[in-house]
Protein backbone atom coordinates (compact mmCIF):
# COMPACT_ATOMS: atom_id res chain seq x y z
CA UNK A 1 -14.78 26.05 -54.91
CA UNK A 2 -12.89 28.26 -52.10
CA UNK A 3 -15.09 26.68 -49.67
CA UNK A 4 -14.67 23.21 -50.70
CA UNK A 5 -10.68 24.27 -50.19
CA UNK A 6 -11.06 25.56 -46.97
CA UNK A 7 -12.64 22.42 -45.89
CA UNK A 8 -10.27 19.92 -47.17
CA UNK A 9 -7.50 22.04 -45.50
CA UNK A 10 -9.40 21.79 -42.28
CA UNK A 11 -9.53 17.89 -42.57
CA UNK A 12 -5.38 17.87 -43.10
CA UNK A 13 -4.81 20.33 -40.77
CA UNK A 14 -3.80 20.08 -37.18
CA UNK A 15 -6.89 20.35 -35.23
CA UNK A 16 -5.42 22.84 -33.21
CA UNK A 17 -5.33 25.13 -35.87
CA UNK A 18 -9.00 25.67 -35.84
CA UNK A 19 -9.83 25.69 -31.99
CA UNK A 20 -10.13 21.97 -31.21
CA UNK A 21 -8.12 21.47 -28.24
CA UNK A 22 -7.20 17.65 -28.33
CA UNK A 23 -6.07 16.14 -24.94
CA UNK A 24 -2.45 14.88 -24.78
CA UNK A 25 -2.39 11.47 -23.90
CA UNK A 26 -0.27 9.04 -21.99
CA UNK A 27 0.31 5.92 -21.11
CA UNK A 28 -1.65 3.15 -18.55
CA UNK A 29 -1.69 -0.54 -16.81
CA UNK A 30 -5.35 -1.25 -16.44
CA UNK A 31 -7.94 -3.63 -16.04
CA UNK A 32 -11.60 -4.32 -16.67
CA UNK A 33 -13.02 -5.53 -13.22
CA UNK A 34 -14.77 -8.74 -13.05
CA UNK A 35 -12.90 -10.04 -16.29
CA UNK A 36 -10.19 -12.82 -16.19
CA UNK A 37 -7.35 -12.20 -17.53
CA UNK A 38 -7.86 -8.38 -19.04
CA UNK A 39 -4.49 -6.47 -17.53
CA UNK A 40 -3.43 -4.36 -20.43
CA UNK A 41 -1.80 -1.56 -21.86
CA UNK A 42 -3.77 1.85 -22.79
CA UNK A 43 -2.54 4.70 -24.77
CA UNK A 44 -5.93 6.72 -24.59
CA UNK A 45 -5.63 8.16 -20.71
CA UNK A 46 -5.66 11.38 -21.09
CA UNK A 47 -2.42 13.64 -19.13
CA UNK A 48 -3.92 15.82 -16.52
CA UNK A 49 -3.43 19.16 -15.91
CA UNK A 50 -2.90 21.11 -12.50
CA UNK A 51 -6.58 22.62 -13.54
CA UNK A 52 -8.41 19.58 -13.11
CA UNK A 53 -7.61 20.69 -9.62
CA UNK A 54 -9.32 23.45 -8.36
CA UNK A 55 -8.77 26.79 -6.99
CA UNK A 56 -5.22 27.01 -8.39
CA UNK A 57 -4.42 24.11 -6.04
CA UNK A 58 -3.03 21.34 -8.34
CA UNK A 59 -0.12 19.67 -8.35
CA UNK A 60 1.12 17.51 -11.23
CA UNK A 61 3.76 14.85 -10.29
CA UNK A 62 5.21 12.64 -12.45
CA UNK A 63 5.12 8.88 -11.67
CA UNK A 64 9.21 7.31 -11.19
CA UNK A 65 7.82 3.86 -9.43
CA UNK A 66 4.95 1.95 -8.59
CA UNK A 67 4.83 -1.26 -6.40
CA UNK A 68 2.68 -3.98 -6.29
CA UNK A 69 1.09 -5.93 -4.01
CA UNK A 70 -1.41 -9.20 -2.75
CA UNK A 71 -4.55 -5.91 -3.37
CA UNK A 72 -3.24 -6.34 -7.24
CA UNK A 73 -3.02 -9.94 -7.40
CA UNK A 74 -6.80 -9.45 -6.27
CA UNK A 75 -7.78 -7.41 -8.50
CA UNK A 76 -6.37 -8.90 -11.49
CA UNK A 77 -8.14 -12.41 -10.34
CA UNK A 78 -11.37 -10.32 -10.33
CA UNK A 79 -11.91 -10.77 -6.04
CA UNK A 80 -12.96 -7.34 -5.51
CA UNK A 81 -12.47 -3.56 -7.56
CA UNK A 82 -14.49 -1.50 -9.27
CA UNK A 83 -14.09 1.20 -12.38
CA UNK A 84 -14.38 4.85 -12.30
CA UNK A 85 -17.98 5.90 -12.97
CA UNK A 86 -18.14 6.72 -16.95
CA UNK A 87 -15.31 4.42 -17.44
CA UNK A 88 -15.17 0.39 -18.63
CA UNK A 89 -11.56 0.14 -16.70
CA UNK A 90 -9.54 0.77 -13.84
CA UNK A 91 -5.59 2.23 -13.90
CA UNK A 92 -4.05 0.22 -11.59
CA UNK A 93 -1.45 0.75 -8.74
CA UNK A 94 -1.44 2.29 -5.73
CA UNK A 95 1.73 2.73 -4.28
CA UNK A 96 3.70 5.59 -5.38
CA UNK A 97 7.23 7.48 -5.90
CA UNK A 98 6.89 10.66 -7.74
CA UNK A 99 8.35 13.91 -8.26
CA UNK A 100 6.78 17.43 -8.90
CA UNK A 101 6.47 18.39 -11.97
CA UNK A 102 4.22 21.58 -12.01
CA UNK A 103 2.07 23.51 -9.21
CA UNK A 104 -0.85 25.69 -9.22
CA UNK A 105 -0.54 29.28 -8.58
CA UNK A 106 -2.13 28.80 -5.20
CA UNK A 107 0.47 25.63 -3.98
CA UNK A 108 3.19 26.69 -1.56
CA UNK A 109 3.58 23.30 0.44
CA UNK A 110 5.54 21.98 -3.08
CA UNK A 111 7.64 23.02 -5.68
CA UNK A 112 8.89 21.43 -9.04
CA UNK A 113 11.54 18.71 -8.04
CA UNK A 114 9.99 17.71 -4.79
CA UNK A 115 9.79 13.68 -4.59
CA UNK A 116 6.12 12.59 -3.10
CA UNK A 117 4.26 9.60 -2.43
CA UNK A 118 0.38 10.16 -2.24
CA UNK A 119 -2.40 8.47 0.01
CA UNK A 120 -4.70 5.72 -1.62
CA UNK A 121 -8.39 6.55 -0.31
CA UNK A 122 -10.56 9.88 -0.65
CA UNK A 123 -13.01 11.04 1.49
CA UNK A 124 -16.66 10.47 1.59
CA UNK A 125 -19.75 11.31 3.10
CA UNK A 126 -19.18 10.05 7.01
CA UNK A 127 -18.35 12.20 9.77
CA UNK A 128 -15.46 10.54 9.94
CA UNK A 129 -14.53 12.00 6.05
CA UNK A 130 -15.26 15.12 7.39
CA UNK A 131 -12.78 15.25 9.67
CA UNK A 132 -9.75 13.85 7.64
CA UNK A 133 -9.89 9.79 8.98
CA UNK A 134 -11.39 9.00 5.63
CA UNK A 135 -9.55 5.65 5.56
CA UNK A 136 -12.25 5.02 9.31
CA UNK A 137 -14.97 5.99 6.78
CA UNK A 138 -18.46 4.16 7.84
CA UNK A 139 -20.10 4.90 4.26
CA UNK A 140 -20.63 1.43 2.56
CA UNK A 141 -19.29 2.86 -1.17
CA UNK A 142 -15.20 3.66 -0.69
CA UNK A 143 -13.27 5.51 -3.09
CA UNK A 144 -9.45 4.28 -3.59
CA UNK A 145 -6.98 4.59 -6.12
CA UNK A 146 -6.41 2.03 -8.30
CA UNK A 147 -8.42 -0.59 -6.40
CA UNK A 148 -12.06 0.95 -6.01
CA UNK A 149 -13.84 3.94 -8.11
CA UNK A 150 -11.04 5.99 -8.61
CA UNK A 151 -8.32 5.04 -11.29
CA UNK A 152 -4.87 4.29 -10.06
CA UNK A 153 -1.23 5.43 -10.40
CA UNK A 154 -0.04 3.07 -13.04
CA UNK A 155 0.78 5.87 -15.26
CA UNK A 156 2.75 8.46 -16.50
CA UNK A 157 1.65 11.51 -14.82
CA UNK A 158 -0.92 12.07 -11.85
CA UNK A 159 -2.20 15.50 -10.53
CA UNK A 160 -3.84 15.82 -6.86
CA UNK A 161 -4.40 18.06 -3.85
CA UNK A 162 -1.67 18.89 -1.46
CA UNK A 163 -4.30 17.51 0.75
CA UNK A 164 -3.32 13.42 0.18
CA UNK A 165 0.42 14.53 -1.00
CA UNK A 166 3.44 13.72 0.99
CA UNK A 167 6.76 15.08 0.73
CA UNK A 168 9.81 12.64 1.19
CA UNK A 169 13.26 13.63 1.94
CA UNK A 170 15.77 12.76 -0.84
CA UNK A 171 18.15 10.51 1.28
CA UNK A 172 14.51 8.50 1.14
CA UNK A 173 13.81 8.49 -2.18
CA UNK A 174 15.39 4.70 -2.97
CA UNK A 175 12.99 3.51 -0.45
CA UNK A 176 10.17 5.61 -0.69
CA UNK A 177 7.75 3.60 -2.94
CA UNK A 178 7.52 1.24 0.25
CA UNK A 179 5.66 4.24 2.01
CA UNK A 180 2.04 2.91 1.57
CA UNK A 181 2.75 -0.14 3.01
CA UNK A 182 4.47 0.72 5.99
CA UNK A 183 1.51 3.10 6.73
CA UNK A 184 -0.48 0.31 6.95
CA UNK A 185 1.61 -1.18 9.60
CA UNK A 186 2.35 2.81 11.20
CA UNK A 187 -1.72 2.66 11.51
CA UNK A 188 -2.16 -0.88 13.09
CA UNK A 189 0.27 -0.30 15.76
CA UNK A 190 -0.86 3.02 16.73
CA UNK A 191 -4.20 1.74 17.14
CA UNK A 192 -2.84 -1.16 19.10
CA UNK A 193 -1.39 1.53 21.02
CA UNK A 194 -4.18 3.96 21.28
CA UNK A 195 -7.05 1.06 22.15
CA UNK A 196 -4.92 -0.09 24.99
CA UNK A 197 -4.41 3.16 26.56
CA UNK A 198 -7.61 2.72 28.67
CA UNK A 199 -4.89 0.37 30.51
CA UNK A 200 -3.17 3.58 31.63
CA UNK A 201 0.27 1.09 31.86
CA UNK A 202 0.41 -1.10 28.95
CA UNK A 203 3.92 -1.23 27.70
CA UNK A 204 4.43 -4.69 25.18
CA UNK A 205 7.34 -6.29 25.83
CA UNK A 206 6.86 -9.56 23.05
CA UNK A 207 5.34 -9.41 20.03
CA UNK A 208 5.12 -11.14 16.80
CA UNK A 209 4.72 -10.94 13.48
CA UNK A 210 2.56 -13.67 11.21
CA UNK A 211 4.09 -13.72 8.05
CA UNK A 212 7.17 -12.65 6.65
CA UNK A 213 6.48 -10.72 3.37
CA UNK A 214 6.96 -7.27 2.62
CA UNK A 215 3.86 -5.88 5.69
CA UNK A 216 5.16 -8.32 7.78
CA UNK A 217 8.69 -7.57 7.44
CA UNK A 218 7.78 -3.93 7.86
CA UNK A 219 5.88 -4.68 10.53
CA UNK A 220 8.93 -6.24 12.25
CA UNK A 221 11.00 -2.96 11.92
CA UNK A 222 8.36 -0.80 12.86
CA UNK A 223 8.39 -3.08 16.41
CA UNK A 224 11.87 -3.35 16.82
CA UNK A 225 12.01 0.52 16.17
CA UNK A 226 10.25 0.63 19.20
CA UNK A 227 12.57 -1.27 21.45
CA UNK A 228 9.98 -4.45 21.32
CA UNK A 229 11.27 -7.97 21.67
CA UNK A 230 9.69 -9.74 18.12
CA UNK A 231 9.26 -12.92 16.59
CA UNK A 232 9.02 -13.17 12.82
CA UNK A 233 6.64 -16.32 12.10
CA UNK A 234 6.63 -17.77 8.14
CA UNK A 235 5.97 -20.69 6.31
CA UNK A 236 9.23 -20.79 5.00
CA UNK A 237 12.62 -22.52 6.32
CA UNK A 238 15.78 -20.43 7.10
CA UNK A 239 17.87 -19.45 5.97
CA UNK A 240 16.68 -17.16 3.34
CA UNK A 241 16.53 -13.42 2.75
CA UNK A 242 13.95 -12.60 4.77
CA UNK A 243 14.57 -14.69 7.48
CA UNK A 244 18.16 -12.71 7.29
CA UNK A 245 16.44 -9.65 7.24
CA UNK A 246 14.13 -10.56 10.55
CA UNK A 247 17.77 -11.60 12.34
CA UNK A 248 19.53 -8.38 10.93
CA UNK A 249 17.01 -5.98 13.07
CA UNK A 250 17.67 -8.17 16.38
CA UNK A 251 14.27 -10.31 16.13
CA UNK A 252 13.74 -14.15 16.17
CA UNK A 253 12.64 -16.10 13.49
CA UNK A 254 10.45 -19.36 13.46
CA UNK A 255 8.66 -21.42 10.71
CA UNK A 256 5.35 -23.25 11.09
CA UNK A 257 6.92 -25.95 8.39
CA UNK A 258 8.36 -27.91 11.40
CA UNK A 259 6.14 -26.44 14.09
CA UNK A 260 2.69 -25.25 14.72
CA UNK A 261 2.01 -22.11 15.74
CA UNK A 262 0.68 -22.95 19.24
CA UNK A 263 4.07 -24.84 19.95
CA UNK A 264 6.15 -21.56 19.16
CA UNK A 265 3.78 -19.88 21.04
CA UNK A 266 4.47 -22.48 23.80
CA UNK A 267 8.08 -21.77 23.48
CA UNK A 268 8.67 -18.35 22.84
CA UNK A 269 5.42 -16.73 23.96
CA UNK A 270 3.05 -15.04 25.43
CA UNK A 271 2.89 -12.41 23.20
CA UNK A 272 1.53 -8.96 24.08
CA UNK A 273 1.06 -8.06 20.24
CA UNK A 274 0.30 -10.31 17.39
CA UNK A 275 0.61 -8.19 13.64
CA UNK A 276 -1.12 -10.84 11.47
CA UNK A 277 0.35 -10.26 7.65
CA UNK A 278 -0.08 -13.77 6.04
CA UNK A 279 -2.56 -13.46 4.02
CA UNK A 280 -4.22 -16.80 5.18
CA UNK A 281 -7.47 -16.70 7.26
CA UNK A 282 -7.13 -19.19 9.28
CA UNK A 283 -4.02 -18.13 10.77
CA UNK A 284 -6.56 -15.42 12.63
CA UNK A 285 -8.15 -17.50 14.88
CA UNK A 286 -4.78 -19.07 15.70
CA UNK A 287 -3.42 -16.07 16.48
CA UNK A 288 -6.02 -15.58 18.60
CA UNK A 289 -5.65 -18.47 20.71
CA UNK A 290 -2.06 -17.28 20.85
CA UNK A 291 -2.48 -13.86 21.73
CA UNK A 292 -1.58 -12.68 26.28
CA UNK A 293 -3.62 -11.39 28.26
CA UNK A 294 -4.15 -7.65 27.87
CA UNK A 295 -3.04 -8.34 24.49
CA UNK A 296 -4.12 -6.60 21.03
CA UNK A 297 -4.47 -8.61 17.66
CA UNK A 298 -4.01 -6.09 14.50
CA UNK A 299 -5.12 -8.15 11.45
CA UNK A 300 -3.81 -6.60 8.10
CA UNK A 301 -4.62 -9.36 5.17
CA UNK A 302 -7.40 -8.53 3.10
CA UNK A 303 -8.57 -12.24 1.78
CA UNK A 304 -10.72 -12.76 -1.02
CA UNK A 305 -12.05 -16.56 -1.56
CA UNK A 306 -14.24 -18.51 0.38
CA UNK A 307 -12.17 -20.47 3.40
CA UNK A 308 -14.15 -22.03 5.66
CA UNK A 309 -12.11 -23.64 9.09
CA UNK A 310 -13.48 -25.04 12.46
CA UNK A 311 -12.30 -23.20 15.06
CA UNK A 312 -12.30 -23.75 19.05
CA UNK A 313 -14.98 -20.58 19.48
CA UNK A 314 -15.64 -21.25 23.45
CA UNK A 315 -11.98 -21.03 24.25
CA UNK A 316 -11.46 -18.19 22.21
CA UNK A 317 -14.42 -16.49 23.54
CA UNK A 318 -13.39 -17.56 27.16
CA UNK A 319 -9.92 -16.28 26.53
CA UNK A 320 -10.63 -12.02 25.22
CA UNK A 321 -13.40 -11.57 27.54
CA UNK A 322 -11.36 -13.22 30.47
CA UNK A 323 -7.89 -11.80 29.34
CA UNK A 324 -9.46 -8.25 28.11
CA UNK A 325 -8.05 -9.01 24.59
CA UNK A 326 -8.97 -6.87 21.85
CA UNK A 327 -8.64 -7.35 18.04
CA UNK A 328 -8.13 -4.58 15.46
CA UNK A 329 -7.93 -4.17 11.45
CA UNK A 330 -5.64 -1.88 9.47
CA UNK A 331 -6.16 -0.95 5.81
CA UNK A 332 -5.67 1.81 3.58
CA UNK A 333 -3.85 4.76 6.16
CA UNK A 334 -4.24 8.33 6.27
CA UNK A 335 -1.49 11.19 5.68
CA UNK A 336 -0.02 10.84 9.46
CA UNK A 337 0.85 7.38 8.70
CA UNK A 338 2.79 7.91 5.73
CA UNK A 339 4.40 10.32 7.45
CA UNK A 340 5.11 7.83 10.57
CA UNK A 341 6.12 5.53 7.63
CA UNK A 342 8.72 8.10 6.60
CA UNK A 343 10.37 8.76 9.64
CA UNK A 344 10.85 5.61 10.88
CA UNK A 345 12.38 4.57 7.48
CA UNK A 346 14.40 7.55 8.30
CA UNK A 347 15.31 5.80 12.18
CA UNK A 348 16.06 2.93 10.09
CA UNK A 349 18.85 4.10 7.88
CA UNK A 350 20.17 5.06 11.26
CA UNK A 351 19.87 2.19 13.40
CA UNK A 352 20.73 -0.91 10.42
CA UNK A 353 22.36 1.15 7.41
CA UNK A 354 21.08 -0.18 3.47
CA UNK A 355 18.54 -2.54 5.29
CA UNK A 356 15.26 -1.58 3.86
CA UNK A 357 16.61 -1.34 0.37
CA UNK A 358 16.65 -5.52 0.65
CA UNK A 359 12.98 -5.02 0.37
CA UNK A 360 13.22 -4.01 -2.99
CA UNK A 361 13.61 -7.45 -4.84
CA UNK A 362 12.59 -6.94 -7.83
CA UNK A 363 12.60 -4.21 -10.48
CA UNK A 364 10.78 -4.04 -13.61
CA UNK A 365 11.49 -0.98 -16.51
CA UNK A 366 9.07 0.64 -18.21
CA UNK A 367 5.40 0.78 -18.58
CA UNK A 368 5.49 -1.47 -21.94
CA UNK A 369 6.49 -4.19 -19.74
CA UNK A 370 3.79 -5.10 -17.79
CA UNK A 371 3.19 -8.61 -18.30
CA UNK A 372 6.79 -8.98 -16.67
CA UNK A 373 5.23 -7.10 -13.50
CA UNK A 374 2.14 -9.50 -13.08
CA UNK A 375 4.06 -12.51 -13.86
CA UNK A 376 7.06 -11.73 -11.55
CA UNK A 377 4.24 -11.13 -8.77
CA UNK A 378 2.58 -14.11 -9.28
CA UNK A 379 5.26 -16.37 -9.93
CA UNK A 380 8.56 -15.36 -8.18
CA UNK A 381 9.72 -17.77 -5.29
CA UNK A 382 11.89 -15.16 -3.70
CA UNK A 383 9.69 -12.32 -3.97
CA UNK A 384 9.60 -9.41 -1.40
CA UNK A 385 8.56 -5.84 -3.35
CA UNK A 386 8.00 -6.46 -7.04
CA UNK A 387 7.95 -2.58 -8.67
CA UNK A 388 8.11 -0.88 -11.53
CA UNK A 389 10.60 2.04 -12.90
CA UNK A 390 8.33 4.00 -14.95
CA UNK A 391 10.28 6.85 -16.11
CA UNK A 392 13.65 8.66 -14.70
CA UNK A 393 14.18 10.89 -11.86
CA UNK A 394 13.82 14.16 -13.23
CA UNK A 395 13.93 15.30 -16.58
């Protein structure tokens, strides 16, 4: 009788009462990969702890704002991503603003309060891993947050290395969740840069910018930052936001609606740096046709689909081996980028006061209301950054 009474007070009990430690859990955006239409909202993740990471070196930061981006669109419409190993779904997001929450005993680069933003990929097995360019890695299986094998930031809470952490200075904090992206663009134009020092002399006077979303807006700063003559090139007419942006930081701004791309090229051109951000394939060989001599093509869309085009491949061919062009791809940047990223948001706030905060188009609150996220990305006209307010600053 006593033991049939000790085990019904077991069953009512809380578990931790008896030794069973159960998990707190929290809350998640997430997808299955390769299934239309599955973006949903989990209650199951469990929180991690600053043990997960080892050798006291953990640092738990809790998750203010997420952006999105085209990599989401893709990976809700089931073009590329892939789950955790052990796990049916994928947390999405990828582009952070957090703030430190707790630290392991051996952590002195951050301390509770600190706002962060946090790198996307993780290293490998290539050489290249081993020496910190894991986002150069050569191994044919990638690990990234929220898009490929590793879960993403879509969250409550995440806990990490110091390693892929980044601290951001509070007058940066409104701006910070753009971070990711602009170390995209930080990458491709220091390659640009670095490729064409076997010239000894290149200095770019004219560039331009394909596409005027948020990489390509970003791109725009980052080359006016740098004293670069730029044309903006969209799709759509001006006036609009972003074409008021483009004129705001000094560059020009054309759309292919009334002309082609060669034409402004004719017109405005040659260009000494083409940052392709549209999205649209095609617009690569274009570009290429485009492009001066000595030039350097950075190509940042990552396209799903099938396009096919015909292109002019002789004069293409005839043009980068006669005019020494080069062309180069930027994706998915490593800790020196962000912090490029940082402190030319920083330059910035100097040089055109409030200007990046335009970026920031469109907020979404809470976790709970996701489907207002994917829709607004999908479906907004006058998008630039769609994000998400997760949870308050600190608390």
């Amino acid at each position: 009788m006593k033991t049939n009474l000790i085990e019904k007070e077991k069953k009512n009990a809380s578990p931790k009462a008896y030794g069973t430690i159960v998990p707190e859990m929290m809350k998640a955006v997430a997808v299955y990969p390769g299934k239309k239409d599955s973006v949903h909202l989990r209650h199951d993740v469990p929180k991690p702890k600053i043990s997960d990471i080892p050798n006291g070196r953990g640092v738990l930061v809790k998750i203010l704002q997420i952006g999105v981006d085209g990599t989401d669109k893709e990976i809700v419409n089931c073009e590329y991503g892939a789950a955790p190993v052990g796990s049916d779904y994928l947390i999405c997001g990828h582009e952070t603003l957090g703030v430190v929450v707790e630290t392991g005993e051996n952590v002195s680069e951050f301390k509770k309060g600190d706002y962060v933003v946090t790198t996307v990929r993780r290293p490998g097995k290539s050489i290249y891993d081993a020496i910190g360019h894991y986002d150069m890695t050569t191994d044919e299986t990638y690990y990234e947050h929220g898009i490929n094998l590793l879960h993403g930031f879509l969250t409550e809470y995440y806990v990490e290395d110091p390693e892929y952490i980044i601290k951001v200075p509070v007058g940066l904090k409104d701006i910070a969740v753009l971070t990711e992206p602009i170390s995209i663009v930080e990458k491709g134009i220091h390659q640009a840069f670095e490729l064409q020092r076997r010239l000894q002399v290149w200095k770019p006077k004219k560039a331009a910018v394909l596409g005027a979303g948020p990489i390509g807006l970003l791109a725009t700063l980052v080359l006016r930052l740098r004293g670069i003559e730029t044309t903006t090139i969209a799709r759509t007419e001006a006036p609009y936001l972003n074409s008021d942006i483009v004129e705001e930081m000094g560059a020009k701004y054309f759309s292919t609606s009334d002309k082609s791309l060669l034409d402004i090229a004719k017109e405005d051109g040659p260009y000494d740096l083409i940052f392709e951000a549209t999205g649209y394939s095609p617009f690569v060989f274009e570009a290429m046709n485009i492009l001066g001599k000595n030039g350097v093509l950075v190509l940042s869309s990552v396209t799903g689909g099938g396009r096919n085009v015909s292109i002019p491949s002789d004069k293409i061919n005839l043009g980068f081996v006669l005019g020494n062009k080069v062309v180069v791809g930027t994706v998915n940047a490593s800790r020196e980028y962000f912090e490029m990223g940082l402190k030319d948001f920083a330059h910035a706030e100097m040089m055109w006061p409030g200007l990046t905060r335009k970026f920031l188009t469109h907020r979404v609150e809470g976790l709970e209301n996701y489907p207002e996220l994917y829709s607004t990305l999908f479906q907004a006209n006058d998008l630039i950054k769609v994000y998400m307010q997760i949870a308050k600053e600190k608390s």
